[in-house]
C-alpha atoms as a PDB file:
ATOM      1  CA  UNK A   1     104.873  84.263 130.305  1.00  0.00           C
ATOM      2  CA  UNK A   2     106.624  85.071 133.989  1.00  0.00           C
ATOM      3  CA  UNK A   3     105.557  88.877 134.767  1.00  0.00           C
ATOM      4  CA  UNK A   4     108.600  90.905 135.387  1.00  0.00           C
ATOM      5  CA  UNK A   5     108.781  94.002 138.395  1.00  0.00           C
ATOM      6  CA  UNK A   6     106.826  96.881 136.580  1.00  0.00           C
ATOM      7  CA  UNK A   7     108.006 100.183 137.085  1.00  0.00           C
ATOM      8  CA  UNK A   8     106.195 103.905 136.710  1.00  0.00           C
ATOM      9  CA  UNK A   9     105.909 104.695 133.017  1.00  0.00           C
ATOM     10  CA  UNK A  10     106.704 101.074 131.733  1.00  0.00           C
ATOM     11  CA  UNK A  11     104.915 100.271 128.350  1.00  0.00           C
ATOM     12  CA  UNK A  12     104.293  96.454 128.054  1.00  0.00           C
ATOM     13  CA  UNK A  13     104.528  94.556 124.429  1.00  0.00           C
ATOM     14  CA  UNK A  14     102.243  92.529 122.746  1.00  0.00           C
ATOM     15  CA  UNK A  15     103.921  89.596 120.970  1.00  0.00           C
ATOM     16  CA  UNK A  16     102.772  88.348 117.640  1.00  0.00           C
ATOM     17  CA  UNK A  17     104.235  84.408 116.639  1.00  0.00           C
ATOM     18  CA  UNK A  18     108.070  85.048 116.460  1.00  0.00           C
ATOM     19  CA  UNK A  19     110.423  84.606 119.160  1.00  0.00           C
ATOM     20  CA  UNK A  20     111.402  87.573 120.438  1.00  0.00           C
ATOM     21  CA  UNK A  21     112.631  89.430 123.779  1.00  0.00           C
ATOM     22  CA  UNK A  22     109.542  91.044 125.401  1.00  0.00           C
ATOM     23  CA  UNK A  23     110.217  94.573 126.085  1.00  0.00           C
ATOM     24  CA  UNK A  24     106.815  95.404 127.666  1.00  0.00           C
ATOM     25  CA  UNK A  25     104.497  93.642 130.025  1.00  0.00           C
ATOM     26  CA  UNK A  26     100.391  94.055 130.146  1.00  0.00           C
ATOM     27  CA  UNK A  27      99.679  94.588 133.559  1.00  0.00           C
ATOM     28  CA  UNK A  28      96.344  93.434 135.344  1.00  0.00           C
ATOM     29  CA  UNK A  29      94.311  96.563 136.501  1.00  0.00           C
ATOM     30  CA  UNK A  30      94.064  94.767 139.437  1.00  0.00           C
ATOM     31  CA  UNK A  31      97.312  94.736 140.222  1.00  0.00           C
ATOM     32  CA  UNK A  32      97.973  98.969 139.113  1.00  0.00           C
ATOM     33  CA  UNK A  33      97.175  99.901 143.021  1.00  0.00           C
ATOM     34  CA  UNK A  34     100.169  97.354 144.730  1.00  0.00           C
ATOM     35  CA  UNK A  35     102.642  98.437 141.583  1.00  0.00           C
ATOM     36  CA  UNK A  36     101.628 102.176 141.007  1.00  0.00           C
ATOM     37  CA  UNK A  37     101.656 102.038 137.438  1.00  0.00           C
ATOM     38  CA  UNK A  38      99.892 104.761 135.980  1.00  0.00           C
ATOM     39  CA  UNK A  39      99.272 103.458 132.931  1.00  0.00           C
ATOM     40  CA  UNK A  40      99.084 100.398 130.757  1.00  0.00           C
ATOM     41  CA  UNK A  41     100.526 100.036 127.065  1.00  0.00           C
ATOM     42  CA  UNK A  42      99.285  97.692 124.773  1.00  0.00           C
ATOM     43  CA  UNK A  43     102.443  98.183 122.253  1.00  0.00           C
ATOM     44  CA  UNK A  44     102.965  96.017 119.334  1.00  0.00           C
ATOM     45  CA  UNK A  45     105.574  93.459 119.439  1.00  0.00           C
ATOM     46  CA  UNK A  46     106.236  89.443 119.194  1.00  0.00           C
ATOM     47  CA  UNK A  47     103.911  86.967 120.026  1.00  0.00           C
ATOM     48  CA  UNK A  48     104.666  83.496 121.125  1.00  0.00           C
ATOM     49  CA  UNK A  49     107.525  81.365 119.914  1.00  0.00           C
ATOM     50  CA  UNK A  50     109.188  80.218 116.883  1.00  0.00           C
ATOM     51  CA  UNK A  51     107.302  76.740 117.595  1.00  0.00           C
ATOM     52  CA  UNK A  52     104.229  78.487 117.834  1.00  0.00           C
ATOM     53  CA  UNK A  53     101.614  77.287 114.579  1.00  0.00           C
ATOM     54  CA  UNK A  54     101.741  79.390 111.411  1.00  0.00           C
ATOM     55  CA  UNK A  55     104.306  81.460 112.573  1.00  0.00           C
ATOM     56  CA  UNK A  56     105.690  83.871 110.025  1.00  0.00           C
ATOM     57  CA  UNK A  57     108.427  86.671 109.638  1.00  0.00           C
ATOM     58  CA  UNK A  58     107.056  90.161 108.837  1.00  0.00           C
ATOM     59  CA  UNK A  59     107.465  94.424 109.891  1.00  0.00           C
ATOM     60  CA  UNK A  60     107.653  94.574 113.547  1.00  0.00           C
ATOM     61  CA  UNK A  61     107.217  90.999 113.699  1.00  0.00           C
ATOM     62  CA  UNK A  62     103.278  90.736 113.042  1.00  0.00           C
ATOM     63  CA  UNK A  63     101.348  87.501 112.106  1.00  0.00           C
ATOM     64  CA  UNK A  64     100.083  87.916 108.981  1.00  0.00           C
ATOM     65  CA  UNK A  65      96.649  86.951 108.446  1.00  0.00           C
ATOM     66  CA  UNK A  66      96.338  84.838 105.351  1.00  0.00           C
ATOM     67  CA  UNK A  67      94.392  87.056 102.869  1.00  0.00           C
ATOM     68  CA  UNK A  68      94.972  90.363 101.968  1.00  0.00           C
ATOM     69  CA  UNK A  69      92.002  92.278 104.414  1.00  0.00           C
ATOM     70  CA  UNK A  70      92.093  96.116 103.452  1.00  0.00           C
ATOM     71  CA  UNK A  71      89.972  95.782 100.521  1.00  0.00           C
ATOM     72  CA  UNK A  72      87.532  93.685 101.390  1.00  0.00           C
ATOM     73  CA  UNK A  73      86.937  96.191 103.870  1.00  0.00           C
ATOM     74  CA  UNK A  74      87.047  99.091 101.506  1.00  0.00           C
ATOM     75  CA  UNK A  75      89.000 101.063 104.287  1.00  0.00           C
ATOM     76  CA  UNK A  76      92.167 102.235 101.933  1.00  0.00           C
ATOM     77  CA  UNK A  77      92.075 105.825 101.259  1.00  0.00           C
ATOM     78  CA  UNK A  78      90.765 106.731  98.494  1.00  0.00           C
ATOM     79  CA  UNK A  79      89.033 103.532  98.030  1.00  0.00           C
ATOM     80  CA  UNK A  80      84.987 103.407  98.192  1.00  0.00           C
ATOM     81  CA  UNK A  81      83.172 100.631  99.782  1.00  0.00           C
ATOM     82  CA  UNK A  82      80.711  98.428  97.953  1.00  0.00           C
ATOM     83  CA  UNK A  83      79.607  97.012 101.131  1.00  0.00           C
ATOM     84  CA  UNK A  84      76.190  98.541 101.663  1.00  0.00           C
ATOM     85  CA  UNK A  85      75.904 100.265 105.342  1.00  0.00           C
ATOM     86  CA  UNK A  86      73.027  97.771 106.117  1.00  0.00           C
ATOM     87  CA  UNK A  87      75.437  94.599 105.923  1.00  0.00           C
ATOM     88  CA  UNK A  88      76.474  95.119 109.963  1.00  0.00           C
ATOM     89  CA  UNK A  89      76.327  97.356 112.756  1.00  0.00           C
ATOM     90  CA  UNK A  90      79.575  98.819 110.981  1.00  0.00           C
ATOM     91  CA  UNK A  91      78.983 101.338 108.151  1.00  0.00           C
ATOM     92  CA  UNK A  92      80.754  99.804 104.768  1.00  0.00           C
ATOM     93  CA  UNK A  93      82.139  96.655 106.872  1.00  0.00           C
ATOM     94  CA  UNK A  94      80.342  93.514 105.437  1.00  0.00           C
ATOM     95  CA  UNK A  95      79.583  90.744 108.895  1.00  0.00           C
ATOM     96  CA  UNK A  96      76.899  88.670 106.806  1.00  0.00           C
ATOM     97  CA  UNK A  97      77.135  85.776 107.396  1.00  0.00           C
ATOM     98  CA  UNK A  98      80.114  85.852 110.145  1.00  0.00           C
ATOM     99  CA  UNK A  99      79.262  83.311 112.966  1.00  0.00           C
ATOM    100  CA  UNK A 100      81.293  82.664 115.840  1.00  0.00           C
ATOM    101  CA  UNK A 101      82.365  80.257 119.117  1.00  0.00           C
ATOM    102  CA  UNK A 102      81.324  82.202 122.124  1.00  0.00           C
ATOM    103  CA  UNK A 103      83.786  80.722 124.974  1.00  0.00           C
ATOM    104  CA  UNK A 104      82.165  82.763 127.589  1.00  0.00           C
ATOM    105  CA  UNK A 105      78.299  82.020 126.940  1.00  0.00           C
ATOM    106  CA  UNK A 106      78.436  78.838 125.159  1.00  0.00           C
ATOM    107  CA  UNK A 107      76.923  78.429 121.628  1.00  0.00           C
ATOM    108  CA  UNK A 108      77.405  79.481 118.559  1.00  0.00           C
ATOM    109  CA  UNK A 109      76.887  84.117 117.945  1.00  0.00           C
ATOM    110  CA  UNK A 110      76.610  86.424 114.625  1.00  0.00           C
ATOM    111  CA  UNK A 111      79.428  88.337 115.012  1.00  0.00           C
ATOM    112  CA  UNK A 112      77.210  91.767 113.910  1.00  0.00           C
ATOM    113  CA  UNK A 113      74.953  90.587 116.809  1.00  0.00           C
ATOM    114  CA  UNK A 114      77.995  90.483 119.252  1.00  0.00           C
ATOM    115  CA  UNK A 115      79.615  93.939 117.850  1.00  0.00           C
ATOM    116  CA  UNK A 116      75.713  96.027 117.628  1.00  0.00           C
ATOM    117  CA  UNK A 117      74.890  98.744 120.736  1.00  0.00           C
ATOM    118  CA  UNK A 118      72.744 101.080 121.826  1.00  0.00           C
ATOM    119  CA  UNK A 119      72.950 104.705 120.280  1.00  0.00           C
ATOM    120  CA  UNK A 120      76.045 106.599 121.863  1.00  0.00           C
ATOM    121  CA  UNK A 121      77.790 103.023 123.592  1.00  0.00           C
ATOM    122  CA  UNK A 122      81.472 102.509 122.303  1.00  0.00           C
ATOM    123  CA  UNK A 123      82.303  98.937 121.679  1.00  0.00           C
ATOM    124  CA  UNK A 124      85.836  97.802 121.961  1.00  0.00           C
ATOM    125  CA  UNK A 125      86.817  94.760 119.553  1.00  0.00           C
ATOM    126  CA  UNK A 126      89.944  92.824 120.745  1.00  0.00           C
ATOM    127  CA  UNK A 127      91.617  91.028 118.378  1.00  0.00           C
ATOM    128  CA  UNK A 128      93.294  87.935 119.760  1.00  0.00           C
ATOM    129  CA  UNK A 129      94.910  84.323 119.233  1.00  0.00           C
ATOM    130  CA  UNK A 130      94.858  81.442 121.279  1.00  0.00           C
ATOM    131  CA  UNK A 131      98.848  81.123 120.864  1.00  0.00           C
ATOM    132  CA  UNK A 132      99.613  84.456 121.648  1.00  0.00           C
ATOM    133  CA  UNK A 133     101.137  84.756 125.245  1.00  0.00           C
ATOM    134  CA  UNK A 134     100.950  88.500 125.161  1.00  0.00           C
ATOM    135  CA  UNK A 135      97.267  88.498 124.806  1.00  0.00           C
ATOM    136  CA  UNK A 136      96.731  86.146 127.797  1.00  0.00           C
ATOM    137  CA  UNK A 137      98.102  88.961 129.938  1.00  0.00           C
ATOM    138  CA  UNK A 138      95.883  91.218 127.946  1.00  0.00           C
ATOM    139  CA  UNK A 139      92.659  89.341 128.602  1.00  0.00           C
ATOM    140  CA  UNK A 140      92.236  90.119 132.135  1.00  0.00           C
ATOM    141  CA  UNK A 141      93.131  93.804 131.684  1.00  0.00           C
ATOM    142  CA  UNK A 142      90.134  93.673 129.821  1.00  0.00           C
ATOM    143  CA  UNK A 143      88.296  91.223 131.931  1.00  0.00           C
ATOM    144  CA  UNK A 144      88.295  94.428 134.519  1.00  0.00           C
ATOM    145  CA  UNK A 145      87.549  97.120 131.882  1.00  0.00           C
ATOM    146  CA  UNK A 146      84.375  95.106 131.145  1.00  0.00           C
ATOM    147  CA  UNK A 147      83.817  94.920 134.784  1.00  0.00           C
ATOM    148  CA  UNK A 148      83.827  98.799 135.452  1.00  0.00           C
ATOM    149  CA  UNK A 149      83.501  99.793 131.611  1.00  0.00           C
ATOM    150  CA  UNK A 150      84.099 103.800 131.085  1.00  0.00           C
ATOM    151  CA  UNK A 151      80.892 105.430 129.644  1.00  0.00           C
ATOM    152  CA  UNK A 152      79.064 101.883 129.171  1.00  0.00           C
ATOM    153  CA  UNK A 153      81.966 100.367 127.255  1.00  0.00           C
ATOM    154  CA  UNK A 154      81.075  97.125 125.872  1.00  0.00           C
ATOM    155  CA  UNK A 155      84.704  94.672 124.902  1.00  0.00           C
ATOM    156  CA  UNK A 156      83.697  91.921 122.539  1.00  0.00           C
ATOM    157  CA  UNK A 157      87.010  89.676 121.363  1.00  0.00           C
ATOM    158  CA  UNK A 158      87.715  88.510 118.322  1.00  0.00           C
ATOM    159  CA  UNK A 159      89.811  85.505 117.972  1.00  0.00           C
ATOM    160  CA  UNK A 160      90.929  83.146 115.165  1.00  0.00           C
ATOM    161  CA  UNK A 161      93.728  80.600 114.243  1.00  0.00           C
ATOM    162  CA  UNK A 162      94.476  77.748 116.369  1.00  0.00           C
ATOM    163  CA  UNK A 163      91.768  74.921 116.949  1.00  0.00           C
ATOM    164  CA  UNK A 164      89.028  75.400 118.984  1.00  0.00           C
ATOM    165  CA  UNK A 165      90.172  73.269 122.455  1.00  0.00           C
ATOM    166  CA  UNK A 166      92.881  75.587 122.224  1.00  0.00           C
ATOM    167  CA  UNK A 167      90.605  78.819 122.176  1.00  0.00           C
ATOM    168  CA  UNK A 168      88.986  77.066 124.987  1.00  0.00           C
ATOM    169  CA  UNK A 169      91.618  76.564 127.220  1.00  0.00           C
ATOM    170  CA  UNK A 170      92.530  80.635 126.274  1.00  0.00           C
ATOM    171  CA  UNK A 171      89.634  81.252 127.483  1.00  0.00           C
ATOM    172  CA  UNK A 172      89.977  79.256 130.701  1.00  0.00           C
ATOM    173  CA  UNK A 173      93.766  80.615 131.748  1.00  0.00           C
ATOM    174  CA  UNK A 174      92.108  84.306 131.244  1.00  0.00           C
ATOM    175  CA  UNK A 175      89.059  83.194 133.439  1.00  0.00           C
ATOM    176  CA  UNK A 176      87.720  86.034 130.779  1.00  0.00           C
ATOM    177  CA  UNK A 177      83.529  85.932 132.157  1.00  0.00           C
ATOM    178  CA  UNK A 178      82.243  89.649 131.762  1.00  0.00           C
ATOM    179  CA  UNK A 179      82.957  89.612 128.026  1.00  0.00           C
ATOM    180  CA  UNK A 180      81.675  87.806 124.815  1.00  0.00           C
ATOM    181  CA  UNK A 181      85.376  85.692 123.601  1.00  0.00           C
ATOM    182  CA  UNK A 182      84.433  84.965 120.206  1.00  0.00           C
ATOM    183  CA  UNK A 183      86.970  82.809 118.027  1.00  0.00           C
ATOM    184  CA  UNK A 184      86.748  80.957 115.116  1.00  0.00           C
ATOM    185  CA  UNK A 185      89.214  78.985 112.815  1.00  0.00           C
ATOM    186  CA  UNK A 186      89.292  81.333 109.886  1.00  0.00           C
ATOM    187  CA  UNK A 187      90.093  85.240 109.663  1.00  0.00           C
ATOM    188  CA  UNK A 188      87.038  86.474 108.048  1.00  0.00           C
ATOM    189  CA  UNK A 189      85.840  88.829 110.958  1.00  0.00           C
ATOM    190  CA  UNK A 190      89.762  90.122 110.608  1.00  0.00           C
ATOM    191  CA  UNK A 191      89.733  90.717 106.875  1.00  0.00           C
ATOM    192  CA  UNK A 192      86.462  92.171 107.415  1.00  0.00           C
ATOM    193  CA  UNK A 193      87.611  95.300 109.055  1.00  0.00           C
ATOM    194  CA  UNK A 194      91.267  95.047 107.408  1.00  0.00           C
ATOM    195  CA  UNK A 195      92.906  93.757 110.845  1.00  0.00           C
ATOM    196  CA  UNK A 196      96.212  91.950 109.558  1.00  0.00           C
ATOM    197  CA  UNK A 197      97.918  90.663 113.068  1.00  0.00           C
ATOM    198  CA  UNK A 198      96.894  89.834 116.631  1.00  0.00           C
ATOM    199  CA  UNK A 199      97.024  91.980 118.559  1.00  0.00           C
ATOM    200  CA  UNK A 200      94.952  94.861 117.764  1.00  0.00           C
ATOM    201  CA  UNK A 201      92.024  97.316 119.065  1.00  0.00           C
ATOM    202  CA  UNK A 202      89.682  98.928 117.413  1.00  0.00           C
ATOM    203  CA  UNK A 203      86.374 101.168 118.955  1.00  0.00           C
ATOM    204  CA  UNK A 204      83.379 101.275 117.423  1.00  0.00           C
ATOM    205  CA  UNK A 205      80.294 103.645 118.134  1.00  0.00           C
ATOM    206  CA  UNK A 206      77.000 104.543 116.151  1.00  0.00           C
ATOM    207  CA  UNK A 207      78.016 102.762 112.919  1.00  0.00           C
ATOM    208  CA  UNK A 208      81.817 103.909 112.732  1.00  0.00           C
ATOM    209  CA  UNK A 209      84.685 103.267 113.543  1.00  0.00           C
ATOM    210  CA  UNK A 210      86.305 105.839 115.832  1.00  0.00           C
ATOM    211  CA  UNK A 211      89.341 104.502 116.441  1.00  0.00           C
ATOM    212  CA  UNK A 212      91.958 101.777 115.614  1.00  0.00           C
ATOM    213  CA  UNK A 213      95.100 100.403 117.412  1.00  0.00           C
ATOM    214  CA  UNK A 214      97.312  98.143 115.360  1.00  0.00           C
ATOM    215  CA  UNK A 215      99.562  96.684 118.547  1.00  0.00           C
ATOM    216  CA  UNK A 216      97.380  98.550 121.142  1.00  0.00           C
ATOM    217  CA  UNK A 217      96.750 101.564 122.944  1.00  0.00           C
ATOM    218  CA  UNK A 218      96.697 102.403 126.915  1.00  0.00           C
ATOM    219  CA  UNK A 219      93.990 102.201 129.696  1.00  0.00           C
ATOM    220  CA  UNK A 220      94.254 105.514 129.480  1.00  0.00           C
ATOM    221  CA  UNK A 221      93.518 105.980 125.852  1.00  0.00           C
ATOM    222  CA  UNK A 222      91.202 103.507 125.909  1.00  0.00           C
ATOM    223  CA  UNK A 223      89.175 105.057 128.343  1.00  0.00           C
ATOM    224  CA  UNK A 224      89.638 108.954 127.056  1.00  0.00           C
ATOM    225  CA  UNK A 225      87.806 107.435 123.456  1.00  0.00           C
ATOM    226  CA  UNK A 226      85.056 105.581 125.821  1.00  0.00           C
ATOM    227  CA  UNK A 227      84.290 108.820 126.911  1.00  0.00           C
ATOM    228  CA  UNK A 228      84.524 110.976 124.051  1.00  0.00           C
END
């Protein structure tokens, strides 16, 4: 997708599989010096075109994923897990038996191993698809987080949909090479913690999950929950 002049301010939009105008770019942090942005949005919005696979019509334009995730999570209010704490590195969110493409290291990962940290370190999952143009701009944002990670910030993506030479070639546009890319066919990891669309953000640390952004969330914010 062409990049368009950023200006001070700007928020940039993350498209999910309907054609749509983009309203907001994801700018490299490499490139925040030369265009003086202060800060980077990760908004939700329209992803790829109406060509793209599975596309589907939905609020704000999200791509559904294809089961119904907030139970099997056990994250609705009022709603109590059965998912024993000792399932994952995420209290009440069930990983057994979750395996996963790494595109960065090569092989096949358990997605608990991938998401589990030391005591204290903040993990930030990523929730992508290999059609979704919005989140190859996003990629390298995150490709520099990882590089010069806030409080020992570790950024572990989550893909699905697609086939895999796709998710490949995703991860060779993004030259992504500081971070574990994980991806696989299904959305189990998604339904797992009750993610319904690409793109989202969620932060983990010490068993919990501190924070969640459905569409995305600033540099900025990003970095305050790192630290918190």
């Amino acid at each position: 997708m062409p990049a368009l002049p950023a200006r001070p301010g700007a928020w940039l939009t993350l498209h999910v599989r309907v054609q749509a105008p983009p309203t907001v770019r994801f700018t490299s942090a490499r490139r925040l010096a030369a265009v003086g942005i202060a800060s980077i949005g990760l908004l939700a919005a329209a992803c790829g075109g109406a060509g793209d696979p599975g596309s589907a019509s939905g609020a704000a334009g999200s791509t559904p994923a294809p089961t119904e995730p907030s139970d099997a999570a056990g994250i609705d209010a009022g709603v109590p897990s059965t998912v024993p704490a000792t399932s994952g590195p995420v209290d009440g969110v069930d990983l057994t038996d979750i395996r996963m493409e790494d595109l960065t290291a090569g092989g096949e990962v358990a997605l608990a191993d991938a998401l589990s940290a030391p005591p204290g370190t903040p993990v930030l999952a990523f929730f992508w698809a290999p059609f979704c143009s919005t989140c190859r701009s996003e990629a390298p944002v995150l490709e520099d987080l990882a590089q010069q990670p806030p409080n020992g910030l570790r950024v572990v993506g989550v893909g699905a949909l697609d086939d895999l030479g796709a998710a490949r070639e995703f991860r060779t546009d993004t030259a992504v090479r500081s971070f574990p890319l994980l991806w696989a066919e299904d959305t189990d990891a998604w339904n797992a913690f009750g993610v319904p669309a690409q793109p989202y953000l969620l932060m983990i640390r010490d068993g919990q999950v501190v924070e969640r952004w459905p569409g995305g969330a600033s540099v900025e914010e990003i970095t305050a929950a790192a630290s918190a």
